[in-house]
PDB file of N, CA and C in Angstrom:
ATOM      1  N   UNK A   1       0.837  -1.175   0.000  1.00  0.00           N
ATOM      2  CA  UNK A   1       0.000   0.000   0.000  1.00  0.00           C
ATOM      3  C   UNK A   1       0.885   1.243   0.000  1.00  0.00           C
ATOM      4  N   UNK A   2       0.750   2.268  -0.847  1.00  0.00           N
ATOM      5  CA  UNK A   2       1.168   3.459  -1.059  1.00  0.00           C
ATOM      6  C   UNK A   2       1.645   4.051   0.423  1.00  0.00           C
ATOM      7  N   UNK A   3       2.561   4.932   0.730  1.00  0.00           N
ATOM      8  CA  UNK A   3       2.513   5.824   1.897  1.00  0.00           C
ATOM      9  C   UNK A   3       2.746   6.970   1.086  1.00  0.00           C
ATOM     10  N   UNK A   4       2.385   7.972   2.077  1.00  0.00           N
ATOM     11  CA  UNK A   4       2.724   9.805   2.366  1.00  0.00           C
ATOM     12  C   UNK A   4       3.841  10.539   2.512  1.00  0.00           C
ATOM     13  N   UNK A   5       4.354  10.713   1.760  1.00  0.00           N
ATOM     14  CA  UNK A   5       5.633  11.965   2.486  1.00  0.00           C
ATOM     15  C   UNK A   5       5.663  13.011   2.483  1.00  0.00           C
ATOM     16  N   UNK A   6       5.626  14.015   2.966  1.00  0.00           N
ATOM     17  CA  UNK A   6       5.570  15.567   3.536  1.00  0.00           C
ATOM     18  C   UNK A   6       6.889  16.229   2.800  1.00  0.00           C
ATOM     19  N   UNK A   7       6.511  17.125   1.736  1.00  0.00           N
ATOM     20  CA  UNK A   7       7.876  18.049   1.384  1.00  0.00           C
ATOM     21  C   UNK A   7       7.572  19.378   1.581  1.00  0.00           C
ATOM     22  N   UNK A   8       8.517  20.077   1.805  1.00  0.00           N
ATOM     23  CA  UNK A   8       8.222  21.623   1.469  1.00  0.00           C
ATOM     24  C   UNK A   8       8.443  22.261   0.275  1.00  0.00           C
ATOM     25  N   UNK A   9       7.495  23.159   0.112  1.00  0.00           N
ATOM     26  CA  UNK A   9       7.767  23.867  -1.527  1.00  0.00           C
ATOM     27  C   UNK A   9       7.823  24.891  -1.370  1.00  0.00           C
ATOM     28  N   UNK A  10       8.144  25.997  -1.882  1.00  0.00           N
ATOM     29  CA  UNK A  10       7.864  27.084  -2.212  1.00  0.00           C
ATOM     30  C   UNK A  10       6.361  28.011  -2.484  1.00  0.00           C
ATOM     31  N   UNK A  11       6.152  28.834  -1.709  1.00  0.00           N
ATOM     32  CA  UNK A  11       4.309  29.057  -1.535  1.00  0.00           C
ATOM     33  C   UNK A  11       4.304  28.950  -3.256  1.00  0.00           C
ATOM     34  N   UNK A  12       5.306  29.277  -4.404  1.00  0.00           N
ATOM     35  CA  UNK A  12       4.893  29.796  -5.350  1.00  0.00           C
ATOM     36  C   UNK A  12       3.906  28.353  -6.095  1.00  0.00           C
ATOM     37  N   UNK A  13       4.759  27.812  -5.734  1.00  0.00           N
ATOM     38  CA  UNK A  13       4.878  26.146  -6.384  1.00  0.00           C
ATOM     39  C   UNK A  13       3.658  25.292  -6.140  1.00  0.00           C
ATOM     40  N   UNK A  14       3.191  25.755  -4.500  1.00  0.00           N
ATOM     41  CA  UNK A  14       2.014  25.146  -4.109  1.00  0.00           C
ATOM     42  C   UNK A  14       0.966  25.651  -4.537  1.00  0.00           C
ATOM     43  N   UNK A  15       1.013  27.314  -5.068  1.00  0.00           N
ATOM     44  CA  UNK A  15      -0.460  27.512  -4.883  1.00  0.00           C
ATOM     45  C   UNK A  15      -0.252  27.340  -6.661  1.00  0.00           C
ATOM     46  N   UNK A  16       0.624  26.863  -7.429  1.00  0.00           N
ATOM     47  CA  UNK A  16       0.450  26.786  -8.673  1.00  0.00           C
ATOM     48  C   UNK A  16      -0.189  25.338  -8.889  1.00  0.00           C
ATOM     49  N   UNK A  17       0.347  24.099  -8.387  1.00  0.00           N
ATOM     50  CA  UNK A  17       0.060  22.758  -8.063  1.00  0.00           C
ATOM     51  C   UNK A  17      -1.354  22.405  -7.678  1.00  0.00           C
ATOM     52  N   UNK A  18      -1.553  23.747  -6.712  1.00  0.00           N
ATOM     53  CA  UNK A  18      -3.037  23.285  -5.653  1.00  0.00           C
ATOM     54  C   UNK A  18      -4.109  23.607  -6.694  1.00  0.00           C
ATOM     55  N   UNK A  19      -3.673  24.736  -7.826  1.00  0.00           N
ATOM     56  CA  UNK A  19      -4.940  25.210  -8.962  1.00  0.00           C
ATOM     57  C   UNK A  19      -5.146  23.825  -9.909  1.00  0.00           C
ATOM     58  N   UNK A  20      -4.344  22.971 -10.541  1.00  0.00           N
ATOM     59  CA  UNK A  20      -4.742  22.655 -10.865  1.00  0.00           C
ATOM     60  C   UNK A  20      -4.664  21.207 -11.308  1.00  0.00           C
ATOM     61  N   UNK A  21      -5.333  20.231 -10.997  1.00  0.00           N
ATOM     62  CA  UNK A  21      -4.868  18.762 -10.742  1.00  0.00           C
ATOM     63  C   UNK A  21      -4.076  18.228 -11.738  1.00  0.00           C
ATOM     64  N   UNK A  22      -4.410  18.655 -12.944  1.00  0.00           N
ATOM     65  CA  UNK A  22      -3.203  17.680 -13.758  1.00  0.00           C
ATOM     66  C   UNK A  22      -1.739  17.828 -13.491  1.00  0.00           C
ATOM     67  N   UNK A  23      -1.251  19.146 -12.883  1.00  0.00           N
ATOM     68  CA  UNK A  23      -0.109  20.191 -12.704  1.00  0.00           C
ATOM     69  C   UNK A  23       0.296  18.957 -11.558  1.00  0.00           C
ATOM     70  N   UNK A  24      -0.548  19.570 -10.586  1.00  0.00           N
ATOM     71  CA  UNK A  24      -0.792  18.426  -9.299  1.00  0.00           C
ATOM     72  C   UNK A  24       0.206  16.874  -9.433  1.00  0.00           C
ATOM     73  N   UNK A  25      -1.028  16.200 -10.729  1.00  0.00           N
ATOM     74  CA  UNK A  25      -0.313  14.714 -11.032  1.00  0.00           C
ATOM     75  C   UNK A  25       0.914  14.840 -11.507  1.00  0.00           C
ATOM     76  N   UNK A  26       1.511  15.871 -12.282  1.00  0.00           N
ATOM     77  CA  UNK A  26       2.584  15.271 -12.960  1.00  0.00           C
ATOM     78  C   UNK A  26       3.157  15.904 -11.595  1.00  0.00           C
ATOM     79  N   UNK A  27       3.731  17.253 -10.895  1.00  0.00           N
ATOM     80  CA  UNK A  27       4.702  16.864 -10.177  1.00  0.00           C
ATOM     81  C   UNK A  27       4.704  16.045  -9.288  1.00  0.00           C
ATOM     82  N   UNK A  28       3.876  15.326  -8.740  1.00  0.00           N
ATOM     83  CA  UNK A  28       3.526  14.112  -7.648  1.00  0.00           C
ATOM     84  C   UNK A  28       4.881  12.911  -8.767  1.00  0.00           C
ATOM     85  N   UNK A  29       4.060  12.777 -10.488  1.00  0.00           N
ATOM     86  CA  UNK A  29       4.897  11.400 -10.991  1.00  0.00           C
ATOM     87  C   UNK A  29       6.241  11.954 -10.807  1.00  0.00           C
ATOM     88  N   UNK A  30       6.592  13.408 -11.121  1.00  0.00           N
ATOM     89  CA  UNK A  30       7.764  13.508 -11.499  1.00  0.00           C
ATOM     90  C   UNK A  30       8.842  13.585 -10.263  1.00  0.00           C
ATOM     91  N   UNK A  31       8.093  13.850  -8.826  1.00  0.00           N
ATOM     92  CA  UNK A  31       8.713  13.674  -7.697  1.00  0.00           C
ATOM     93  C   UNK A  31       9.181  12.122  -7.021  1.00  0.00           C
ATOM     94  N   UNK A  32       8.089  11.386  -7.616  1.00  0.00           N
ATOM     95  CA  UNK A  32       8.287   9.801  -7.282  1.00  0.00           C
ATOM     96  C   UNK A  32       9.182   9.154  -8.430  1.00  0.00           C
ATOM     97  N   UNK A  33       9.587   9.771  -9.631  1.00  0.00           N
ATOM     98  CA  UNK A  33      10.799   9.406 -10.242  1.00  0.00           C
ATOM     99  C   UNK A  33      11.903   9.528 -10.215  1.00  0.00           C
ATOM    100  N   UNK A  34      12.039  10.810  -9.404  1.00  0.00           N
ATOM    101  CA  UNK A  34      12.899  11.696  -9.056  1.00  0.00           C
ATOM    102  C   UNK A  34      13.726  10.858  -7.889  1.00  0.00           C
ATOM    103  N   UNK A  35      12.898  10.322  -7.127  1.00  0.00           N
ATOM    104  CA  UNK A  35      13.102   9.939  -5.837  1.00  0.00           C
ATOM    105  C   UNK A  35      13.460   8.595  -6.164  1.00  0.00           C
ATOM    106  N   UNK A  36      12.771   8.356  -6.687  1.00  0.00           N
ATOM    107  CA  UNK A  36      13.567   5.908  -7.042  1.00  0.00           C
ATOM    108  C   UNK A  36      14.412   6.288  -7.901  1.00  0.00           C
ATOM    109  N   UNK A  37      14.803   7.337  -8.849  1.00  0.00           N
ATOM    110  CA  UNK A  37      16.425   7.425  -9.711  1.00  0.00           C
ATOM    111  C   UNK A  37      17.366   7.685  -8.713  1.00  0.00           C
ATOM    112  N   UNK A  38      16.954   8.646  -7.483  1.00  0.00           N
ATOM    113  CA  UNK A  38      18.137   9.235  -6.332  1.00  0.00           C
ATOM    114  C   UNK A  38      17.927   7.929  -5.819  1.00  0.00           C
ATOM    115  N   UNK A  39      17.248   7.192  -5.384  1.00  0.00           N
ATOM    116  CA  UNK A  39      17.579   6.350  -4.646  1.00  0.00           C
ATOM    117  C   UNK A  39      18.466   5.034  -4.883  1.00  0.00           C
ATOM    118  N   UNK A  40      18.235   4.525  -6.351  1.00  0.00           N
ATOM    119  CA  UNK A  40      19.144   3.218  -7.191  1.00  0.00           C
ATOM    120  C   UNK A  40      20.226   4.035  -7.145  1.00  0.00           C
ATOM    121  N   UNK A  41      20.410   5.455  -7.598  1.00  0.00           N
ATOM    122  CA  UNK A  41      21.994   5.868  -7.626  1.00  0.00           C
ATOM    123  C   UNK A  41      22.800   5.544  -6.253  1.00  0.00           C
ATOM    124  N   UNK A  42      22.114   6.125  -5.390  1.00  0.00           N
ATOM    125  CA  UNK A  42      22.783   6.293  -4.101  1.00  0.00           C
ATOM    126  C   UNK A  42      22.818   4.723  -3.779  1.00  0.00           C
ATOM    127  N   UNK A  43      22.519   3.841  -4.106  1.00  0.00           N
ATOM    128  CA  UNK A  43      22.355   2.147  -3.732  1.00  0.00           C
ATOM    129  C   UNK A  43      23.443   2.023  -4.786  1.00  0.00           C
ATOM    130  N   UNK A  44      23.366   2.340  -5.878  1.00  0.00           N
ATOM    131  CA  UNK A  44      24.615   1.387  -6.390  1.00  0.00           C
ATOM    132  C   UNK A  44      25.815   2.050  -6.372  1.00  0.00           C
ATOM    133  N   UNK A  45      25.874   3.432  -6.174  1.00  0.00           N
ATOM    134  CA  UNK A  45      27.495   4.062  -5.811  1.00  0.00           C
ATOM    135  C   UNK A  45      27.418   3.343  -4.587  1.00  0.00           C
ATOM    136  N   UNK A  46      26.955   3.350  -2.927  1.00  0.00           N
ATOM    137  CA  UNK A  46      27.059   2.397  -1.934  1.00  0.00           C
ATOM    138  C   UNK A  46      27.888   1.138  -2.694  1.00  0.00           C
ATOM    139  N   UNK A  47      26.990   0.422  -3.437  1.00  0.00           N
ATOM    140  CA  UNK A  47      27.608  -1.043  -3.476  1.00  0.00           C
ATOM    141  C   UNK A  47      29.269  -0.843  -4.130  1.00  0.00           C
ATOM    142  N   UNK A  48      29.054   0.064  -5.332  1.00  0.00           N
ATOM    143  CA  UNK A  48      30.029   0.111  -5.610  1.00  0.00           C
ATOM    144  C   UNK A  48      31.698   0.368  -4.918  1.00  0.00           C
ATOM    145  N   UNK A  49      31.297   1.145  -3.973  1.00  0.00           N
ATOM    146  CA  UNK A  49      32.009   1.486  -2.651  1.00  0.00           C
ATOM    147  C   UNK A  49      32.494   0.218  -1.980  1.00  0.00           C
ATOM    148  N   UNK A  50      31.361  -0.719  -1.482  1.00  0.00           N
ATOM    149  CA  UNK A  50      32.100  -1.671  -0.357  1.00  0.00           C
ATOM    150  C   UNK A  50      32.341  -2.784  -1.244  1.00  0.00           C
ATOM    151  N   UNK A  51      32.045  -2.841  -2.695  1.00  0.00           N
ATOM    152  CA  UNK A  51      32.529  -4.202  -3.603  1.00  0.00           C
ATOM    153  C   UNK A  51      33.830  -3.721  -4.392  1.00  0.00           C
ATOM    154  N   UNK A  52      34.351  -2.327  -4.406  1.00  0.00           N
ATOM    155  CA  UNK A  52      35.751  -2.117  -5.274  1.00  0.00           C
ATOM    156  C   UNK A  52      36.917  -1.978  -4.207  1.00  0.00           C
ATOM    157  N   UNK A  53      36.159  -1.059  -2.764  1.00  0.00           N
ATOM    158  CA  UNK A  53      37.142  -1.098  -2.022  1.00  0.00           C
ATOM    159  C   UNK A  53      37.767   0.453  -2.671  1.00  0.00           C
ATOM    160  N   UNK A  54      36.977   1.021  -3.486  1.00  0.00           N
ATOM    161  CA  UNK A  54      37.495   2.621  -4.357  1.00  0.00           C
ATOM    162  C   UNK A  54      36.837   3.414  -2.648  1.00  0.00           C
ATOM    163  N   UNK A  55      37.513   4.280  -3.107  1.00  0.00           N
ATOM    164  CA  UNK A  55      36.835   5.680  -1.739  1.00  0.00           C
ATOM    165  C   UNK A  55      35.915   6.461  -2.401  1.00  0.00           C
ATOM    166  N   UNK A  56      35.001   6.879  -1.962  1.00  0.00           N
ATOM    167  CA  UNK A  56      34.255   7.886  -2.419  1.00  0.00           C
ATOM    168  C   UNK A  56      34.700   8.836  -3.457  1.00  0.00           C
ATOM    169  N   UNK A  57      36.012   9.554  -3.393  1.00  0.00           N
ATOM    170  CA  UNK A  57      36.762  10.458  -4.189  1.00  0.00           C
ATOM    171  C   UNK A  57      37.062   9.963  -5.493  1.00  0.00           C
ATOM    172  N   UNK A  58      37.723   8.946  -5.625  1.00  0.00           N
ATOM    173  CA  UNK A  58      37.881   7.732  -6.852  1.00  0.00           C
ATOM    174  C   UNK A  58      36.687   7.437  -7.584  1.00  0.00           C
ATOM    175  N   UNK A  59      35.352   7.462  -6.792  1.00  0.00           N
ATOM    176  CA  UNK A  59      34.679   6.599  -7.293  1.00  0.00           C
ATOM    177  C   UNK A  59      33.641   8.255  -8.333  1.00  0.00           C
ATOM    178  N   UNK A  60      34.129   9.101  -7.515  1.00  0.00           N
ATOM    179  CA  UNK A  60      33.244  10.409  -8.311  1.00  0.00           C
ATOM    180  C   UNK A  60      34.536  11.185  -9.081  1.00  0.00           C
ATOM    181  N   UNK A  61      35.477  10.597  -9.179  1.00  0.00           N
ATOM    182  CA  UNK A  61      36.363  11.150 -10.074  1.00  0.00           C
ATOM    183  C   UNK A  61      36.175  10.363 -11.448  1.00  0.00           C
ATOM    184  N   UNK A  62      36.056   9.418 -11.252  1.00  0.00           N
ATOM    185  CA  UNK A  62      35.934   8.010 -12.438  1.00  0.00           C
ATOM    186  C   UNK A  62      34.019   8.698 -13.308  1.00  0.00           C
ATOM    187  N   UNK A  63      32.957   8.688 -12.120  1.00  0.00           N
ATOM    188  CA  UNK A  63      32.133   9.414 -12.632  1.00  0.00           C
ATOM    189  C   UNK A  63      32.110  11.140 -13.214  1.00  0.00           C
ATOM    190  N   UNK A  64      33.155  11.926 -13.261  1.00  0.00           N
ATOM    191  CA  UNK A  64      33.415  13.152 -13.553  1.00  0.00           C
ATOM    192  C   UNK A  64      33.535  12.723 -15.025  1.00  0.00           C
ATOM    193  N   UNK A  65      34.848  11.630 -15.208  1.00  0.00           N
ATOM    194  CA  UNK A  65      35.145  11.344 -16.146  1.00  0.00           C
ATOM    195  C   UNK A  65      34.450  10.574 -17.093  1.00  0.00           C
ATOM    196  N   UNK A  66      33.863   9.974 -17.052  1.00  0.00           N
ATOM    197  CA  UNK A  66      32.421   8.985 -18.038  1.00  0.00           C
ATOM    198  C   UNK A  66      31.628  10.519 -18.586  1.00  0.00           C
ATOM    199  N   UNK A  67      31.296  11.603 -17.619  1.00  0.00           N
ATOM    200  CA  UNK A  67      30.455  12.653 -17.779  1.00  0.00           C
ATOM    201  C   UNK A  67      31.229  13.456 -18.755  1.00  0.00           C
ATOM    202  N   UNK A  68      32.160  13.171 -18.590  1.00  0.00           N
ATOM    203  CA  UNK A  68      33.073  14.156 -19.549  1.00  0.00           C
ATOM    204  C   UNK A  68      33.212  13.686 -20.825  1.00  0.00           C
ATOM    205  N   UNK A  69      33.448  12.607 -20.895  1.00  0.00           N
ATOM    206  CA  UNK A  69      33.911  11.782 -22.294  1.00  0.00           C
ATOM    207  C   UNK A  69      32.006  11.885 -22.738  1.00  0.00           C
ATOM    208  N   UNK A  70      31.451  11.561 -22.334  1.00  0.00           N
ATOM    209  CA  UNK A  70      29.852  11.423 -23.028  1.00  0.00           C
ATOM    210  C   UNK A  70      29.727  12.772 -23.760  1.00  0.00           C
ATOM    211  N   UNK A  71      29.636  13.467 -22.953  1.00  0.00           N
ATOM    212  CA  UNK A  71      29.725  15.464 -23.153  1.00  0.00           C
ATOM    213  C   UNK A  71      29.958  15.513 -24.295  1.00  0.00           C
ATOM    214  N   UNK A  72      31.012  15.344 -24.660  1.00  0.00           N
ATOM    215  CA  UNK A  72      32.165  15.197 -25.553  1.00  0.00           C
ATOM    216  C   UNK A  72      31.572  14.900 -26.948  1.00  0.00           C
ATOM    217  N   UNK A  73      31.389  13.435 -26.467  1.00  0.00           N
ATOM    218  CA  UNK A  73      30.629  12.394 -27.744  1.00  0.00           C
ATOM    219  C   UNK A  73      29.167  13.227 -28.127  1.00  0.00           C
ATOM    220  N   UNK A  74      28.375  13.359 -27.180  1.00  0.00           N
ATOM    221  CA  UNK A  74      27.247  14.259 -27.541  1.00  0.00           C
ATOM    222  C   UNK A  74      27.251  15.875 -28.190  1.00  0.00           C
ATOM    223  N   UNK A  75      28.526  16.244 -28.115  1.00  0.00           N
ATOM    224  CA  UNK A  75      28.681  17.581 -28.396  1.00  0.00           C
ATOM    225  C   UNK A  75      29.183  17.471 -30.118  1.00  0.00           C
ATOM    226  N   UNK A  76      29.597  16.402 -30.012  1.00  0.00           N
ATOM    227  CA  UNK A  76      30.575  16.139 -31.205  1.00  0.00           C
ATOM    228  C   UNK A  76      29.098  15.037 -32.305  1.00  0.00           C
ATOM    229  N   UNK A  77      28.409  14.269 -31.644  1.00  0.00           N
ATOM    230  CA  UNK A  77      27.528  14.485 -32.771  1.00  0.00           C
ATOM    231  C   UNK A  77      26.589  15.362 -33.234  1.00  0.00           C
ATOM    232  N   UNK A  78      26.534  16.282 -32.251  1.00  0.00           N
ATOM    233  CA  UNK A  78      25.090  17.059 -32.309  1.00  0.00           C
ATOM    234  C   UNK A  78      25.734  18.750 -32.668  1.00  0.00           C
ATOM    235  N   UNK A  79      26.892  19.103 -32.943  1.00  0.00           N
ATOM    236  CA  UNK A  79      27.303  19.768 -33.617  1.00  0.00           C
ATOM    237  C   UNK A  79      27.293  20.821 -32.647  1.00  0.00           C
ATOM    238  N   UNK A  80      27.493  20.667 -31.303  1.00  0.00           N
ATOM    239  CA  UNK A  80      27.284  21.891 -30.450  1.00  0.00           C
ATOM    240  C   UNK A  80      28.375  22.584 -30.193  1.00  0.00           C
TER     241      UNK A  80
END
């Protein structure tokens, strides 16, 4: 069964959300996607951590670098 979680927003955000339900649904989906992508990340950098034996620093330097080389590749097909 579903549970509740309590966030804070910005009055701007709420009273834009509270007008009007579809607004409503999508940031509700887009907060509960938001939240199981942060959450598998943060689970598999964890695993990745106590199964390489890398430190935290290593392990977001190695991710700097994947981000960089993609960048790269995406910039370089898309002509940016």
């Amino acid at each position: 069964m579903p549970k509740t979680i309590t966030i804070e927003l910005p009055e701007e955000v709420l009273m834009l959300i509270e007008r009007n339900e579809i607004l409503r649904r999508l940031v509700e989906s887009v907060a509960k996607e938001s939240i199981k992508d942060f959450l598998v990340k943060f689970l598999s950098f964890d695993k990745i951590l106590s199964e390489t034996g890398l430190t935290e620093e290593e392990v977001m330097e190695i991710d700097e670098d994947v981000k960089g080389n993609l960048w790269c590749k995406v910039k370089k097909e898309w002509n940016l």
